[in-house]
C-alpha atoms as a PDB file:
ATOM      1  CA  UNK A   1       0.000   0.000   0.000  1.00  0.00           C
ATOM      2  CA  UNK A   2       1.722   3.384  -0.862  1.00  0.00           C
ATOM      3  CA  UNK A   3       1.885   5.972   1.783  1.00  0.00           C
ATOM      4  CA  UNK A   4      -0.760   8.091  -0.042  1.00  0.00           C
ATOM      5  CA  UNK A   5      -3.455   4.830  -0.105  1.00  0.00           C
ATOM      6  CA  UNK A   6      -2.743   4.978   3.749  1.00  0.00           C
ATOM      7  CA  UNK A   7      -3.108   8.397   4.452  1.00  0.00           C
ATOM      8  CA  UNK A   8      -6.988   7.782   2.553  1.00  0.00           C
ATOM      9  CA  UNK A   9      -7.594   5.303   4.773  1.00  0.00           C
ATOM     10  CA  UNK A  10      -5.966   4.646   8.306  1.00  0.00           C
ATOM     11  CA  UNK A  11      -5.348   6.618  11.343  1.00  0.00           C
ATOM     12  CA  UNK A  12      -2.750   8.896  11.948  1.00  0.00           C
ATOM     13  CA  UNK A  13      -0.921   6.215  14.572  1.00  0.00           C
ATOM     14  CA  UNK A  14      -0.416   4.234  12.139  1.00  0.00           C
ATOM     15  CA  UNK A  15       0.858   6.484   9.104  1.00  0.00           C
ATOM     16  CA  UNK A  16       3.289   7.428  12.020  1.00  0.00           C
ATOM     17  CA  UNK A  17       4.254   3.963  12.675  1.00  0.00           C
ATOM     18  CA  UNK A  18       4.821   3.157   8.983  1.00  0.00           C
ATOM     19  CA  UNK A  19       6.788   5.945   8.190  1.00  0.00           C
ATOM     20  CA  UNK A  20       8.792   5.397  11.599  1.00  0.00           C
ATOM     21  CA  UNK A  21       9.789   2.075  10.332  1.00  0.00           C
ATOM     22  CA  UNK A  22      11.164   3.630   6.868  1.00  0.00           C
ATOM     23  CA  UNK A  23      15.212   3.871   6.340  1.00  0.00           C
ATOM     24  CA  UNK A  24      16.200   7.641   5.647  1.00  0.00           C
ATOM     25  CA  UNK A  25      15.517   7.481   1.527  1.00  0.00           C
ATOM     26  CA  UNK A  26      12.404   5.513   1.639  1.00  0.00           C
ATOM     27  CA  UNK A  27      10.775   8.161   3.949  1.00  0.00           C
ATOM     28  CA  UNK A  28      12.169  10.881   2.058  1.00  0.00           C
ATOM     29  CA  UNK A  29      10.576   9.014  -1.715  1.00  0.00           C
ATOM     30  CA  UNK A  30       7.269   8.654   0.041  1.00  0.00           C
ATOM     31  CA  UNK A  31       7.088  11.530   1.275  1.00  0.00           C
ATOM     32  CA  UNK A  32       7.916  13.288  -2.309  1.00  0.00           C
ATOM     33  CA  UNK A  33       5.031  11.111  -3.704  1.00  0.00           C
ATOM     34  CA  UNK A  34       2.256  12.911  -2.455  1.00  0.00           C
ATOM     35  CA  UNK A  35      -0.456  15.216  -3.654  1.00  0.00           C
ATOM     36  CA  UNK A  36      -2.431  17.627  -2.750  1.00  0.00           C
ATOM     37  CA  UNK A  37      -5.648  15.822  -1.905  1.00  0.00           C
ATOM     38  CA  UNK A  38      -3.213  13.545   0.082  1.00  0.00           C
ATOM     39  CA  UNK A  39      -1.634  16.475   2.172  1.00  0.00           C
ATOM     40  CA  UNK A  40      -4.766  18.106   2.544  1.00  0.00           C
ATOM     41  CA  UNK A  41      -6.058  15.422   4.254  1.00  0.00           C
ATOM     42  CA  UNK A  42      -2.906  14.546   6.371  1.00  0.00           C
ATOM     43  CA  UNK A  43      -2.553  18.121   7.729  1.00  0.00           C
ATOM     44  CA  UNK A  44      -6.303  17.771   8.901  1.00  0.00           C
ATOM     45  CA  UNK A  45      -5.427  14.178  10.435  1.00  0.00           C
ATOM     46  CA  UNK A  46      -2.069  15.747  12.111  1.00  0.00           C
ATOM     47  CA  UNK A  47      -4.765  18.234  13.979  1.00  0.00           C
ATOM     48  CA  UNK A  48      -4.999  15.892  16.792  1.00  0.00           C
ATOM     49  CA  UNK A  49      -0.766  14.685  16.775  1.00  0.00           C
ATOM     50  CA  UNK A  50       1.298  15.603  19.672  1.00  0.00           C
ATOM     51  CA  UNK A  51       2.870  19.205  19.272  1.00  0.00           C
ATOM     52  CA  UNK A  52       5.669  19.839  17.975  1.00  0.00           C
ATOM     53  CA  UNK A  53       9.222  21.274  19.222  1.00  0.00           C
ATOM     54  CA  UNK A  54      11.980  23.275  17.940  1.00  0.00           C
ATOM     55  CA  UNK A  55      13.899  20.232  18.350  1.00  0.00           C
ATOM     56  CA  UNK A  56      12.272  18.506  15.738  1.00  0.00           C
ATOM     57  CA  UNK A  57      13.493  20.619  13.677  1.00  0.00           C
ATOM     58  CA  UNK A  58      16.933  20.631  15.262  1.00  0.00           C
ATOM     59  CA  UNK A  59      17.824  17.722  17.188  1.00  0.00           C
ATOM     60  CA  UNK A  60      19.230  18.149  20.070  1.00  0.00           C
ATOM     61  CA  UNK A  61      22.599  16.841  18.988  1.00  0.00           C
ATOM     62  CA  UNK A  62      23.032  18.883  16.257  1.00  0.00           C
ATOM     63  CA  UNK A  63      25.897  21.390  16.876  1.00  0.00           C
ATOM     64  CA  UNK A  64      24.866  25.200  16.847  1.00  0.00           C
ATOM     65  CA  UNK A  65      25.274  26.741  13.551  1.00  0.00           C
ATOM     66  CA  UNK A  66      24.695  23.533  12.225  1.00  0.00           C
ATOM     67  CA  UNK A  67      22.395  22.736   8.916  1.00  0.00           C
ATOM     68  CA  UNK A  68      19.963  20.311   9.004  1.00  0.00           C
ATOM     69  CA  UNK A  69      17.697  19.349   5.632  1.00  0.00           C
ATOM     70  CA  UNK A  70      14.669  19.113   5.507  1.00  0.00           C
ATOM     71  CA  UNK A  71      13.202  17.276   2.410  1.00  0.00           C
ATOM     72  CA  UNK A  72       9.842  19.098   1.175  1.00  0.00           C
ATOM     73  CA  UNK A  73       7.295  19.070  -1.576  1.00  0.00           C
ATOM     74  CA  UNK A  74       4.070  21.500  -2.098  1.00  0.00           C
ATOM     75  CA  UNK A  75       1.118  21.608  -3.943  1.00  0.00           C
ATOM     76  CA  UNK A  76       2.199  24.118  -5.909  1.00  0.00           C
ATOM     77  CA  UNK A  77       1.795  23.940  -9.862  1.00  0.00           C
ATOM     78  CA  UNK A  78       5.268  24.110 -10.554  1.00  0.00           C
ATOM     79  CA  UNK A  79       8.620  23.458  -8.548  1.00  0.00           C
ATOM     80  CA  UNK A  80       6.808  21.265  -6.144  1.00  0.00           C
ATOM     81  CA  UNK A  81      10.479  19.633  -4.715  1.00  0.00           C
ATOM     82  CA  UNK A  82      12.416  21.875  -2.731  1.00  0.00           C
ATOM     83  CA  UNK A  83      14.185  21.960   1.000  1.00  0.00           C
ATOM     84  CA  UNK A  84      13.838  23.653   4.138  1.00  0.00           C
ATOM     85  CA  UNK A  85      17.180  24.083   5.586  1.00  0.00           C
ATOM     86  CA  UNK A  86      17.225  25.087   9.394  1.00  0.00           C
ATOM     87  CA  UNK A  87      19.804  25.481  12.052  1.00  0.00           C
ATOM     88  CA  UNK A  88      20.397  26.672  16.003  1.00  0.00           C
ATOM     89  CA  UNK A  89      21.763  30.025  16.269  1.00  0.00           C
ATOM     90  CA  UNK A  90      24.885  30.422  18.017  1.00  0.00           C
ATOM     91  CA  UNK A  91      23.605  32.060  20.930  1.00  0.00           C
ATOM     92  CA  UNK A  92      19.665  31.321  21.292  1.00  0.00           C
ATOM     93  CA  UNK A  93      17.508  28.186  22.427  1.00  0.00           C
ATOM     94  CA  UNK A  94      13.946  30.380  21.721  1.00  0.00           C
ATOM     95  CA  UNK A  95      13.958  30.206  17.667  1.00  0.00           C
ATOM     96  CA  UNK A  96      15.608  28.371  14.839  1.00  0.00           C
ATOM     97  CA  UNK A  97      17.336  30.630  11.317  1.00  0.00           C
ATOM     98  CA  UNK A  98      16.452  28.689   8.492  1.00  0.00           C
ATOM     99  CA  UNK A  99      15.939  29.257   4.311  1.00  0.00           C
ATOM    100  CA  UNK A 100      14.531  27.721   1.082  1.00  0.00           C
ATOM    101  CA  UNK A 101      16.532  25.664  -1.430  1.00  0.00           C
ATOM    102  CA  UNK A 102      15.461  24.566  -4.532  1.00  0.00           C
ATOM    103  CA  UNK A 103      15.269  25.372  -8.131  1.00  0.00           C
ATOM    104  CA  UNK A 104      13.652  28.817  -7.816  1.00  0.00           C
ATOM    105  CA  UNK A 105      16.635  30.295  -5.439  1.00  0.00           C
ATOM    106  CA  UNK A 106      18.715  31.938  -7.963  1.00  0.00           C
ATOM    107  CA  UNK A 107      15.176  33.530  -9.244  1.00  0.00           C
ATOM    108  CA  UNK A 108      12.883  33.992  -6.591  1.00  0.00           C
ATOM    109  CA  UNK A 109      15.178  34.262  -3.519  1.00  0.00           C
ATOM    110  CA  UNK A 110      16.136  31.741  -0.707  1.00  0.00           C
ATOM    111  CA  UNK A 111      12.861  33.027   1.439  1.00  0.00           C
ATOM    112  CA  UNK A 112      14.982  33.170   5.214  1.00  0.00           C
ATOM    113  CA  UNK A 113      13.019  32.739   8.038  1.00  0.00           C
ATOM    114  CA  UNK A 114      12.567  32.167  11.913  1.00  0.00           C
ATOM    115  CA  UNK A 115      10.858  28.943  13.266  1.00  0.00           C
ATOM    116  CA  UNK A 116       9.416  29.622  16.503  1.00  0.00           C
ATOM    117  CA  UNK A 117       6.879  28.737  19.131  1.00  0.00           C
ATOM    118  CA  UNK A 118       3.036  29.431  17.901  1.00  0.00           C
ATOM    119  CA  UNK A 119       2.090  29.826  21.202  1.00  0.00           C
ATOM    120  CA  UNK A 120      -1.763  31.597  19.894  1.00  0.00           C
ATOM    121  CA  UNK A 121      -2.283  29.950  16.362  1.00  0.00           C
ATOM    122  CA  UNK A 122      -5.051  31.498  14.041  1.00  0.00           C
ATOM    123  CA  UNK A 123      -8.262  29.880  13.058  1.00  0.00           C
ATOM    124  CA  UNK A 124      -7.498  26.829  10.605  1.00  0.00           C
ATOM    125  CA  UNK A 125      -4.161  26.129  12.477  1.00  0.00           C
ATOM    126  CA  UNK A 126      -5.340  24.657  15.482  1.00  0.00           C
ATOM    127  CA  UNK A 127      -2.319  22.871  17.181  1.00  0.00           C
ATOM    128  CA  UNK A 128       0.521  24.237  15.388  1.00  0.00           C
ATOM    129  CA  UNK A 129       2.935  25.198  18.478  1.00  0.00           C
ATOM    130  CA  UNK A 130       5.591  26.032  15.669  1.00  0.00           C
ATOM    131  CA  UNK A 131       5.664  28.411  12.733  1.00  0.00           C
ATOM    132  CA  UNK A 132       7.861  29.424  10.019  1.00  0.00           C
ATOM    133  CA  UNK A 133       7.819  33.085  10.304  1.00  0.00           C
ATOM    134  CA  UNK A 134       8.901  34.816   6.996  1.00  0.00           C
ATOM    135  CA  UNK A 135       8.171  38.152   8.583  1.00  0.00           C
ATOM    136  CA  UNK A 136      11.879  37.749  10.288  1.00  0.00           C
ATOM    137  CA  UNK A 137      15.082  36.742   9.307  1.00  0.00           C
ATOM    138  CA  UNK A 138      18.235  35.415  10.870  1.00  0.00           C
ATOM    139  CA  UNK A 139      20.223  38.045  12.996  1.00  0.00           C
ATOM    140  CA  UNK A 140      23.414  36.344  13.680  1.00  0.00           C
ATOM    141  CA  UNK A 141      25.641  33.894  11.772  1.00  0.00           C
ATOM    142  CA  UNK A 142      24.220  31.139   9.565  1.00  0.00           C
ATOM    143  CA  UNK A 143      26.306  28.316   7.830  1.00  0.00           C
ATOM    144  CA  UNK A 144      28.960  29.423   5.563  1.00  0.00           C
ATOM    145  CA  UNK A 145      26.905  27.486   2.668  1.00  0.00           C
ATOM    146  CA  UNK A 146      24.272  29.430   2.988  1.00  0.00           C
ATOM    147  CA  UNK A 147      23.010  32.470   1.107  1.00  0.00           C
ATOM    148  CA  UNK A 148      23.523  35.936   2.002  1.00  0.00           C
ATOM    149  CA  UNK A 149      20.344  36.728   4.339  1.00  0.00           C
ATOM    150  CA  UNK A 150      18.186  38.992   2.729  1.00  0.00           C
ATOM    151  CA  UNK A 151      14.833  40.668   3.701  1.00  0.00           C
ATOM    152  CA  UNK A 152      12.075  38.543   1.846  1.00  0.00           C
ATOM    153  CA  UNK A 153      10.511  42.116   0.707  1.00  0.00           C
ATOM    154  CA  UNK A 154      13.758  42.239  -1.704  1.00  0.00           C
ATOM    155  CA  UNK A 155      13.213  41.446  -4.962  1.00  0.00           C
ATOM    156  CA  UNK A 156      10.759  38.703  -6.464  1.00  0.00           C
ATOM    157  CA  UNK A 157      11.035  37.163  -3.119  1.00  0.00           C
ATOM    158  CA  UNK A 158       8.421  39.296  -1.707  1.00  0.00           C
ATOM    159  CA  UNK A 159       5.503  37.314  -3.768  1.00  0.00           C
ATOM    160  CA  UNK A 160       5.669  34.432  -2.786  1.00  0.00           C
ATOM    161  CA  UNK A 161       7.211  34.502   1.052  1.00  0.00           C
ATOM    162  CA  UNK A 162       6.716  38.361   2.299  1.00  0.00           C
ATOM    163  CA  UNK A 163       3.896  38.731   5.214  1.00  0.00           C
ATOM    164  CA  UNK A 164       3.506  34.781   5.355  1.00  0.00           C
ATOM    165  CA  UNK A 165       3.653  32.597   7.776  1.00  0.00           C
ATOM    166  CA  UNK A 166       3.946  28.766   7.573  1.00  0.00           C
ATOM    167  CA  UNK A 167       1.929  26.889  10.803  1.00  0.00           C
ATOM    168  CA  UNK A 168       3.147  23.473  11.630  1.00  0.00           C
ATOM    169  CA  UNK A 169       2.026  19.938  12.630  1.00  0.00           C
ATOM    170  CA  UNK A 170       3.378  16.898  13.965  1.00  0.00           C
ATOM    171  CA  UNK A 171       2.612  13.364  11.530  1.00  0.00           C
ATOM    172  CA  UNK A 172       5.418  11.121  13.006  1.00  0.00           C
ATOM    173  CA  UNK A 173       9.127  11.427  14.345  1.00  0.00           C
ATOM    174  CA  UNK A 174      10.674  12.643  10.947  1.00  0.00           C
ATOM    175  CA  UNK A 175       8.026  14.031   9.047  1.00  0.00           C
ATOM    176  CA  UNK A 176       6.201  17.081   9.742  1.00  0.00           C
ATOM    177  CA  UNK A 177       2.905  19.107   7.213  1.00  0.00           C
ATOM    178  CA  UNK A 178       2.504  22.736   7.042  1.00  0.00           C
ATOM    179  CA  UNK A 179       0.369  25.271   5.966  1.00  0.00           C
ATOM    180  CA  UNK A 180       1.004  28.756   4.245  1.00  0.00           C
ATOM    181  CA  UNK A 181      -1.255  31.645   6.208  1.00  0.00           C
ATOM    182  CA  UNK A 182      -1.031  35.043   4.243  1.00  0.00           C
ATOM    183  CA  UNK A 183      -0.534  37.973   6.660  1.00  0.00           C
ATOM    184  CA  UNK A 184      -0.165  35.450   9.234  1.00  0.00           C
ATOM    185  CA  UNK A 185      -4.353  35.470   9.645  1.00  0.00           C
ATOM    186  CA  UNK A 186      -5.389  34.127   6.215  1.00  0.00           C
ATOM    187  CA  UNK A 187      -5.401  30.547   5.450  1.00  0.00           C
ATOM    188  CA  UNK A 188      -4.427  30.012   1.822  1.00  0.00           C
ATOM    189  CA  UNK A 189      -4.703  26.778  -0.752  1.00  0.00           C
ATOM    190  CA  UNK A 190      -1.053  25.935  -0.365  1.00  0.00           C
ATOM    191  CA  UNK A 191       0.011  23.012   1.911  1.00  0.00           C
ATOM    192  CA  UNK A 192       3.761  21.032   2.067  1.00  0.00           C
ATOM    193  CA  UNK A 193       5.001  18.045   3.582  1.00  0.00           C
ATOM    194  CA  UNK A 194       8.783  17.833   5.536  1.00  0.00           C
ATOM    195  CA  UNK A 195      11.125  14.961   5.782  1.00  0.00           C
ATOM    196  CA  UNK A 196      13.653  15.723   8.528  1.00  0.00           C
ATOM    197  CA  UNK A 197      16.885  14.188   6.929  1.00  0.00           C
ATOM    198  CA  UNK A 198      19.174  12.268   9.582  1.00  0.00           C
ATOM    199  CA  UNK A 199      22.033  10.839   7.758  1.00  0.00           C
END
């Protein structure tokens, strides 16, 4: 049965469970399989999932300054494969810096943001105790891979991640679904699925 057929069908214990018992590369192909009607319906099942941490993000044995990938794709029309990348700052526990890589970068922008604690979600993110917050950027040192941070009202950028706000939600130890919220209020028709990378 393919992750998707599961998500239609069972619980989200045991979507959890089956992605929990994936190796690295499997999680991160099933993952990239699904669509939109498939992670429409798992960010509605992840409503009731325990909430999530920075540290999911960031494990706690990461090093500070550290990257860690996260594997994503949206239900966007186009460019639906992409990454979150995400790291501890050298001198804060509160918040996590973090960007977008993928094919649009060198176009669009790399779209920095903060992850932080959600602590008063809006209506349609009910249980999201994390957000992406594209309304700030990283102040401090970031990997030397990384882009130069840049305000995401610069250039193109400013279309697609200015005044937004990505709410998260737990669906098992690796994998997490989000939601794009437009002035950080408005719920819009854009969803995307993480695979926290551990190798």
């Amino acid at each position: 049965m393919s992750l998707s057929e599961l998500i239609a069908t069972a619980p989200l214990q045991e979507i959890a469970a089956t992605l929990d018992g994936m190796g690295d590369e499997e999680r991160v192909a099933a993952t990239r399989e699904l669509g939109k009607s498939s992670q429409v319906a798992l960010w509605e099942k992840a409503a009731s999932a325990e909430a999530l941490t920075l540290d999911f993000f960031v494990p706690q044995d990461r090093g500070r300054v550290q990257e860690v990938i996260h594997e994503g794709r949206n239900t966007l029309p186009a460019f639906k494969v992409f990454q979150k990348r995400f790291c501890r700052p050298a001198d804060a526990e509160d918040r996590l810096f973090g960007y977008n890589e993928g094919a649009t970068r060198g176009l669009i922008g790399p779209g920095f943001f903060l992850a932080v604690d959600s602590p008063d979600p809006p209506a349609g993110a009910e249980g999201c105790a994390i957000v992406i917050d594209y309304f700030r950027v990283p102040q401090g040192p970031v990997p030397d891979a990384w882009p130069a941070v840049v305000p995401n009202e610069q250039g193109l950028q400013r279309w697609v991640y200015a005044k937004t706000r990505d709410y998260m939600r737990r669906v098992s130890a690796h994998v997490s679904i989000g939601r794009a919220f437009k002035n950080g209020t408005k719920p819009m028709p854009a969803w995307f699925v993480l695979c926290r990378r551990d190798s």
